[in-house]
C-alpha atoms as a PDB file:
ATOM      1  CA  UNK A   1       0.000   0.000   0.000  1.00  0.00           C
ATOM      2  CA  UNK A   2       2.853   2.765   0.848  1.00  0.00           C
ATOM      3  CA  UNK A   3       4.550   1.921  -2.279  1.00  0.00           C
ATOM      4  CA  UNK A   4       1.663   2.307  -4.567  1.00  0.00           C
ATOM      5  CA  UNK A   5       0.653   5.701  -2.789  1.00  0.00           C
ATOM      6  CA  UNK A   6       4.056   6.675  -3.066  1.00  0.00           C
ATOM      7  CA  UNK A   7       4.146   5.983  -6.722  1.00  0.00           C
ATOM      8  CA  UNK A   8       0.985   8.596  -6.844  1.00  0.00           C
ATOM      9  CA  UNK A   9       3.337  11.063  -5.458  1.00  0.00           C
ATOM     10  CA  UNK A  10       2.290  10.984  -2.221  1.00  0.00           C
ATOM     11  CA  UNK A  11       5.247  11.482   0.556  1.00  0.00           C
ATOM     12  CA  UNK A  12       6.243   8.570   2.703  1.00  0.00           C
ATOM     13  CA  UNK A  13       4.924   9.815   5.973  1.00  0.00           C
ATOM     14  CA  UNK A  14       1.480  10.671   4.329  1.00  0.00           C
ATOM     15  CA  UNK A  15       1.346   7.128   2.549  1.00  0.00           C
ATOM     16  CA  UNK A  16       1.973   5.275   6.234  1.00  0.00           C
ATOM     17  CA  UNK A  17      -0.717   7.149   7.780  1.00  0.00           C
ATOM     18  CA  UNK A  18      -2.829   5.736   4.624  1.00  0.00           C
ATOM     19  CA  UNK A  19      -2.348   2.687   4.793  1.00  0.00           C
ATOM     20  CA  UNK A  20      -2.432   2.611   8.869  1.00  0.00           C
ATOM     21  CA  UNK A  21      -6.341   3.915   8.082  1.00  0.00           C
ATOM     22  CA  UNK A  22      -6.949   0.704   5.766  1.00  0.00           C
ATOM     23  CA  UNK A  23      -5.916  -1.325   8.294  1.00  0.00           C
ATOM     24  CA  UNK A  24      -8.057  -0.342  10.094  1.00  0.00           C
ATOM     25  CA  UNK A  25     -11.313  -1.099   8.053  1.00  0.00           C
ATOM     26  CA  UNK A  26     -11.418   2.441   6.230  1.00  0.00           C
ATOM     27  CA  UNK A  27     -11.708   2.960   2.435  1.00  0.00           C
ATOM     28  CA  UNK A  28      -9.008   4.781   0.840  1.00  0.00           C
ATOM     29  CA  UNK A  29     -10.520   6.583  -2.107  1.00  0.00           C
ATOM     30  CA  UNK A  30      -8.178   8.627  -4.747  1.00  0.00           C
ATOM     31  CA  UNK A  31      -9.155  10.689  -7.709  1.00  0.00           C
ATOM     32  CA  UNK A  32      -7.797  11.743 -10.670  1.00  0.00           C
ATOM     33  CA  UNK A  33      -8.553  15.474 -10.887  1.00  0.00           C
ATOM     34  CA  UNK A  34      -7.397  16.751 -13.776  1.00  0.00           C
ATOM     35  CA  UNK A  35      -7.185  20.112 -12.489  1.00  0.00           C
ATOM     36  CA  UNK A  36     -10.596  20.091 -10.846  1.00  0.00           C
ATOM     37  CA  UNK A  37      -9.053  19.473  -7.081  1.00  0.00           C
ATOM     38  CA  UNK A  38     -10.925  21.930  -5.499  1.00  0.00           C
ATOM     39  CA  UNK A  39     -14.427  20.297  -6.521  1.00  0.00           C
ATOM     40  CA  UNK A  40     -13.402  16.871  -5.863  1.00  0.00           C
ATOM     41  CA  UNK A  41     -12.415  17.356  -2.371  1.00  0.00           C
ATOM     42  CA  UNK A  42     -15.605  19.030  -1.733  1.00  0.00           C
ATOM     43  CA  UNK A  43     -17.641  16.100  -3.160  1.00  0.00           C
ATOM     44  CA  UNK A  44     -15.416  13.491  -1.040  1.00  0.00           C
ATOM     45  CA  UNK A  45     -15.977  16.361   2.179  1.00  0.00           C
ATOM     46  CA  UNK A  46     -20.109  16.150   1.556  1.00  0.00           C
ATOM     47  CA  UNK A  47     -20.212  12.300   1.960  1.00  0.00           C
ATOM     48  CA  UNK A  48     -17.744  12.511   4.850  1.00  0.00           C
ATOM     49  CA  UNK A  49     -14.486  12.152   3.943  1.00  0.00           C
ATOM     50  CA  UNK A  50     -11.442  12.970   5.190  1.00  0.00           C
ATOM     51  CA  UNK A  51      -7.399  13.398   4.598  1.00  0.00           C
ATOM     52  CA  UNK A  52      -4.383  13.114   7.413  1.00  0.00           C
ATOM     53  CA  UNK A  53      -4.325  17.586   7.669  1.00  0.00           C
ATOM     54  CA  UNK A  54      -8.497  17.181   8.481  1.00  0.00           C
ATOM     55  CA  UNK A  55      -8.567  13.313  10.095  1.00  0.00           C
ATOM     56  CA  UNK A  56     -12.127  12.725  11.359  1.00  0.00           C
ATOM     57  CA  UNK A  57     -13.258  12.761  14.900  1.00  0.00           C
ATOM     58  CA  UNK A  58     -15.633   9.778  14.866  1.00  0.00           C
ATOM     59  CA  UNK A  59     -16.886   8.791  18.731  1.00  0.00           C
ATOM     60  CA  UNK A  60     -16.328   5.097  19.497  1.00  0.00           C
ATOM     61  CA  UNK A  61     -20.178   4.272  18.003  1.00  0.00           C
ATOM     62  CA  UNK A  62     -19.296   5.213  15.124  1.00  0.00           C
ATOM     63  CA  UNK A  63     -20.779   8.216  14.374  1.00  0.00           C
ATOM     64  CA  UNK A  64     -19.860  10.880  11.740  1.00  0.00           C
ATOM     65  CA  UNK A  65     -19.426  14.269  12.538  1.00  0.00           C
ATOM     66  CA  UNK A  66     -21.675  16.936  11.384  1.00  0.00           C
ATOM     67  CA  UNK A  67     -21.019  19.049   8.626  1.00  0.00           C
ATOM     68  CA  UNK A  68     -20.774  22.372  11.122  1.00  0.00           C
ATOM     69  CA  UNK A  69     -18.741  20.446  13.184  1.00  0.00           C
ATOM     70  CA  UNK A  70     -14.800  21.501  13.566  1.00  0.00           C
ATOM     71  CA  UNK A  71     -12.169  19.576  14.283  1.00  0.00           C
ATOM     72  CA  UNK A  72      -9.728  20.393  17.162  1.00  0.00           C
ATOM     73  CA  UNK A  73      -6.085  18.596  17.407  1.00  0.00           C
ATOM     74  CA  UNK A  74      -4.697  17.257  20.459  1.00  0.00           C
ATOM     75  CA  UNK A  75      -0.805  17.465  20.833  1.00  0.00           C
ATOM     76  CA  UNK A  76       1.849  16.154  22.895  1.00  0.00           C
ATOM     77  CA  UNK A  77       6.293  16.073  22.596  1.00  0.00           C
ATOM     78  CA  UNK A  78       7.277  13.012  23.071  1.00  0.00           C
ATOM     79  CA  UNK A  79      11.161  11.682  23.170  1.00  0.00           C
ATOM     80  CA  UNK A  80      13.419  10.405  21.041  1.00  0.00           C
ATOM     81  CA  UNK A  81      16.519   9.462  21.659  1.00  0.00           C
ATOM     82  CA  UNK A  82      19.669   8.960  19.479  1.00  0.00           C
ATOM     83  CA  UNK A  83      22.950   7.264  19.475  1.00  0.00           C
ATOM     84  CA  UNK A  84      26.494   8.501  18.623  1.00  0.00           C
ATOM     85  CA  UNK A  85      29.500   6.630  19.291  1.00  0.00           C
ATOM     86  CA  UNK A  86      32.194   8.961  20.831  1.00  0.00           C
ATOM     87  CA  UNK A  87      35.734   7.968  21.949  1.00  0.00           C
ATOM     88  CA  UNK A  88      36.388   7.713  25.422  1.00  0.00           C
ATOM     89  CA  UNK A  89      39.482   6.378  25.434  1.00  0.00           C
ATOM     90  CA  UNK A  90      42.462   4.445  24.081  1.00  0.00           C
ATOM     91  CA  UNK A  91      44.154   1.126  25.271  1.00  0.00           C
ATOM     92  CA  UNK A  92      47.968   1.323  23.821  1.00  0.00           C
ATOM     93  CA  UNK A  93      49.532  -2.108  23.868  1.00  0.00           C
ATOM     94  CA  UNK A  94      53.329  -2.258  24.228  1.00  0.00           C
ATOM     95  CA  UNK A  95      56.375  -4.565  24.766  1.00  0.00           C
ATOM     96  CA  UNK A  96      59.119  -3.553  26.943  1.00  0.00           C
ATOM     97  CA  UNK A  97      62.142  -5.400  27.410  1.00  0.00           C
ATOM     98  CA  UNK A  98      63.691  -6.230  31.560  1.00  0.00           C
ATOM     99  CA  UNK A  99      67.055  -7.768  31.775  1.00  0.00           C
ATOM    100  CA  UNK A 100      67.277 -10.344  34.751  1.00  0.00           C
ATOM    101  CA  UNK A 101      70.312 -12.719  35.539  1.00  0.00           C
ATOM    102  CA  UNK A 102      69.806 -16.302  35.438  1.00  0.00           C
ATOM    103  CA  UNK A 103      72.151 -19.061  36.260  1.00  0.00           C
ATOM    104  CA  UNK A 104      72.887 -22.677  34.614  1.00  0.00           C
ATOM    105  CA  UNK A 105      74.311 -25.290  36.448  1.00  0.00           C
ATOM    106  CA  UNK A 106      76.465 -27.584  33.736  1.00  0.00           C
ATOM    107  CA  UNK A 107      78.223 -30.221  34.723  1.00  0.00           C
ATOM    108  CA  UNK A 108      82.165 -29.795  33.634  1.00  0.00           C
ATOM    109  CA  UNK A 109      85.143 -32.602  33.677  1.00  0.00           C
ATOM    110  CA  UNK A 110      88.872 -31.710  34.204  1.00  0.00           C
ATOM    111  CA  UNK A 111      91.776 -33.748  34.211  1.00  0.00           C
ATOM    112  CA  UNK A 112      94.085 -34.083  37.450  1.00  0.00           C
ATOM    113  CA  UNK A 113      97.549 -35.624  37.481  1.00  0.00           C
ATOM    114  CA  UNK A 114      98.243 -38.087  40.140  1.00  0.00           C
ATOM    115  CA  UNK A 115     101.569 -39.061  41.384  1.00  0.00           C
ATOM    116  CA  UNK A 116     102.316 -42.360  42.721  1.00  0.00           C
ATOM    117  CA  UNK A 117     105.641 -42.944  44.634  1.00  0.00           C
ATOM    118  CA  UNK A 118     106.511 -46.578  45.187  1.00  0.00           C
ATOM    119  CA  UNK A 119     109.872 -47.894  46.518  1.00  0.00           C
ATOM    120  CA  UNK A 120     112.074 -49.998  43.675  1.00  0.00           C
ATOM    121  CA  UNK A 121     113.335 -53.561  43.862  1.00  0.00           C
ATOM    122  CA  UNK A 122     116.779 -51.891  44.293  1.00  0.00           C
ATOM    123  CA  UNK A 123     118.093 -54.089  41.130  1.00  0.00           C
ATOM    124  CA  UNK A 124     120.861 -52.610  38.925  1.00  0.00           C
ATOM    125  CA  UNK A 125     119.564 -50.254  36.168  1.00  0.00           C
ATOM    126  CA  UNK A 126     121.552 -50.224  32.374  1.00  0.00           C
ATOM    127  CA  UNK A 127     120.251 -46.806  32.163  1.00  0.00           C
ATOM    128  CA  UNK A 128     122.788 -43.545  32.559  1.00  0.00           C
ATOM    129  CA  UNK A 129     121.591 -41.144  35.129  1.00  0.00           C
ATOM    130  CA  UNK A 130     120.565 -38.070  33.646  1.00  0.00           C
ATOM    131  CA  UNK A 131     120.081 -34.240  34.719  1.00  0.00           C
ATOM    132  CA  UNK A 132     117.269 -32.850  33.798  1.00  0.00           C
ATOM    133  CA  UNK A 133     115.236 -35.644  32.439  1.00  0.00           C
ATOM    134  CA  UNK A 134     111.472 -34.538  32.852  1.00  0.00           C
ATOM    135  CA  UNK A 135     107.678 -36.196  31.835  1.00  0.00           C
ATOM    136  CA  UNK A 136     105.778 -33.765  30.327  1.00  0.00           C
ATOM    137  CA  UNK A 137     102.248 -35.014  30.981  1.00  0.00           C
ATOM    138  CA  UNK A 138      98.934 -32.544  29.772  1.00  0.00           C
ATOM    139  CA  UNK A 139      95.769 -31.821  31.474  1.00  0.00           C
ATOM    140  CA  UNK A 140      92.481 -30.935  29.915  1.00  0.00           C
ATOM    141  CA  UNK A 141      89.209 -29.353  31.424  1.00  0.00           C
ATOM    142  CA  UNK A 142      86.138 -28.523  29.660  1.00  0.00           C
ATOM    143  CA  UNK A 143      84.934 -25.079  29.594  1.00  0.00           C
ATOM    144  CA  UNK A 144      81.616 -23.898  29.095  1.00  0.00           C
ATOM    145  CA  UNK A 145      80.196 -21.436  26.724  1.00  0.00           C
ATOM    146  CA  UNK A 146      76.896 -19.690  27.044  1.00  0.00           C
ATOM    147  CA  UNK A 147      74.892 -19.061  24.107  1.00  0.00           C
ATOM    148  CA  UNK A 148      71.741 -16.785  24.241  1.00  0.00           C
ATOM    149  CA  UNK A 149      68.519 -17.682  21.635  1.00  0.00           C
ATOM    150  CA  UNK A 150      65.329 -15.632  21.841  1.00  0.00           C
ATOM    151  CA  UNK A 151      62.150 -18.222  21.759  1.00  0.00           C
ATOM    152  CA  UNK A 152      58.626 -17.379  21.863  1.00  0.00           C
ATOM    153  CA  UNK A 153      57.291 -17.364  25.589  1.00  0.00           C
ATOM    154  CA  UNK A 154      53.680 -16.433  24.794  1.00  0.00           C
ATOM    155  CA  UNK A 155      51.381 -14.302  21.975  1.00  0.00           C
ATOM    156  CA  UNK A 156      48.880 -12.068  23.583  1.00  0.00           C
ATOM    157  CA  UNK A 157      45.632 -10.978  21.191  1.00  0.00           C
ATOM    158  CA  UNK A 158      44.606  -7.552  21.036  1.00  0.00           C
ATOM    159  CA  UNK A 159      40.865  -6.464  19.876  1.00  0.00           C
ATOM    160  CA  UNK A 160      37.642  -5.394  20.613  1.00  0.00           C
ATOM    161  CA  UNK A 161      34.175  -6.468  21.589  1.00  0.00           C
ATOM    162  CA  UNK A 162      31.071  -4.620  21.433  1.00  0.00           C
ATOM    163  CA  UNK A 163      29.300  -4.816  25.207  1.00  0.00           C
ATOM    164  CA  UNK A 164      25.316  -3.816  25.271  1.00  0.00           C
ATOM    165  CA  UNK A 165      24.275  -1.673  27.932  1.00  0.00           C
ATOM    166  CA  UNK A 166      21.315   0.289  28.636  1.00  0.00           C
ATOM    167  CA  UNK A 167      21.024   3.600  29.365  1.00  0.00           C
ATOM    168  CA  UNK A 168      18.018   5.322  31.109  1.00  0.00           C
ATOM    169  CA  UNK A 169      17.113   9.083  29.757  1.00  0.00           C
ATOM    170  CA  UNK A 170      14.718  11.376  30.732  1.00  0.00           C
ATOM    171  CA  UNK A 171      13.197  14.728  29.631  1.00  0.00           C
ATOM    172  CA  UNK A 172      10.343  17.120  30.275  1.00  0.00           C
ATOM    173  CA  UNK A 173       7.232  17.196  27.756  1.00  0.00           C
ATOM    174  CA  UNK A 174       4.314  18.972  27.007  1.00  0.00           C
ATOM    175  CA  UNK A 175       0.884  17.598  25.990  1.00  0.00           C
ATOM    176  CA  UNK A 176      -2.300  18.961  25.771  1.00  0.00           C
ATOM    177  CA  UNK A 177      -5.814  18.112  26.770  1.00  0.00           C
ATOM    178  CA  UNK A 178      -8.785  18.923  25.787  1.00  0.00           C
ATOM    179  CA  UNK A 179     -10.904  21.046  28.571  1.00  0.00           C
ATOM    180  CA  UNK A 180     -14.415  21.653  27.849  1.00  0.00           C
ATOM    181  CA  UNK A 181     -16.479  24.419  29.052  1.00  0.00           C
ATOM    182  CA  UNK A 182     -20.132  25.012  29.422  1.00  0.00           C
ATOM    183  CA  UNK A 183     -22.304  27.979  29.883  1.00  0.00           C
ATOM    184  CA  UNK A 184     -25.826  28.016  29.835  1.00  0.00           C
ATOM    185  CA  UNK A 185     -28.442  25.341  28.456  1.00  0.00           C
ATOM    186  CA  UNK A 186     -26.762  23.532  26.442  1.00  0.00           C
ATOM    187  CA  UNK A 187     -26.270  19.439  25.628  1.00  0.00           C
ATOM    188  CA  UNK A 188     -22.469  18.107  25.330  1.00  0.00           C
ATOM    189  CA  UNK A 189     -22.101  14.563  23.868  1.00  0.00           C
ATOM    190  CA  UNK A 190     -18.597  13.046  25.230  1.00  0.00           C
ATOM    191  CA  UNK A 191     -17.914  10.064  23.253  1.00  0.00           C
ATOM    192  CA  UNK A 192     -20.954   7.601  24.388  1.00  0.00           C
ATOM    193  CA  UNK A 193     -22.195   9.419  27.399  1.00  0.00           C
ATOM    194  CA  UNK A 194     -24.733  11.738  26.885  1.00  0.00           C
ATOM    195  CA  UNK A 195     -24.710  14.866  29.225  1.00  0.00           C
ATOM    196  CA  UNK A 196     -27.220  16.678  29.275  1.00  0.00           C
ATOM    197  CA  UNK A 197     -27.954  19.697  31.599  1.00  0.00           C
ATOM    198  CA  UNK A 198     -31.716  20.999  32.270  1.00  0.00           C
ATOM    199  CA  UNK A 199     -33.689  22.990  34.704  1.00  0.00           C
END
């Protein structure tokens, strides 16, 4: 229904109100004036009908309003409220780098010379004694060298979520009602009820 008023060239907001009436059991009548607006509307206004700028003020029973009746509308504000992502902040994610000492025990092995001194038989020897004769015997440790190797201790993920929360706003409006006032003899139909005053 809105897209077909629409195509008339009827705007949106006009077309919803529309189609909200034939929902609601109304007949939606549209004419092709050809320039003759003016006494088309009149003819639709005779037999009771009715746009969204001059909406009808039909009581509950169902009963049209008079031709010499007027119509008076009703206002109130009511809120809306928007939403607009701002920044409130920033989370900065950073590596710095700590020295610390840490110590490896590592087993080593070294060489020791022992020296055994046992007495002889006391036999003759064939050999010449010699000065300075020496044994030249060599020792060997191991030594250790430390090596350093950067490895991957952990990976930390950075990102974001989006968290749902509900805010609670408030704000003043207006409205109006509708106060009637009477003066004299006269009969005021409100909706259904019939009041009527009298001597």
């Amino acid at each position: 229904m809105v897209g077909a008023l629409i195509g008339l060239g009827i705007p949106e907001h006009e077309a919803k109100y529309y189609e909200s009436e034939l929902h609601a059991g109304r007949t939606i009548v549209t004419v092709q004036a050809d320039g003759r607006y003016d006494e088309a509307w009149a003819i639709l206004q005779r037999y009771g009908a009715y746009n969204r700028e001059t909406a009808a003020t039909t009581t509950a029973t169902g009963a049209a309003r008079s031709e010499a009746g007027q119509t008076v509308k009703v206002h109130e504000e009511q809120l809306h409220a928007t939403k607009q992502p701002v920044e409130t902040g920033e989370v900065r994610v950073r590596k710095d780098v700590h020295t610390e000492q840490q110590t490896l025990q590592v087993p080593v092995t070294r060489e020791e010379v022992v020296i055994e001194r046992r007495p002889a038989s006391g036999q003759a020897s064939a050999s010449d004694i010699r000065p300075g004769e020496e044994v030249r015997i060599p020792v060997k440790e191991e030594k250790v060298h430390v090596e350093k190797e950067a490895v991957v201790k952990e990976e930390v993920n950075v990102g974001k979520r989006k968290v749902q929360d509900t805010e609670h706003v408030s704000g003043t409006v207006r409205k109006e009602e509708v106060k009637v006032e009477e003066k004299g003899d006269v009969d005021v139909r409100h909706g259904a009820t019939d009041t009527r005053k009298g001597p």
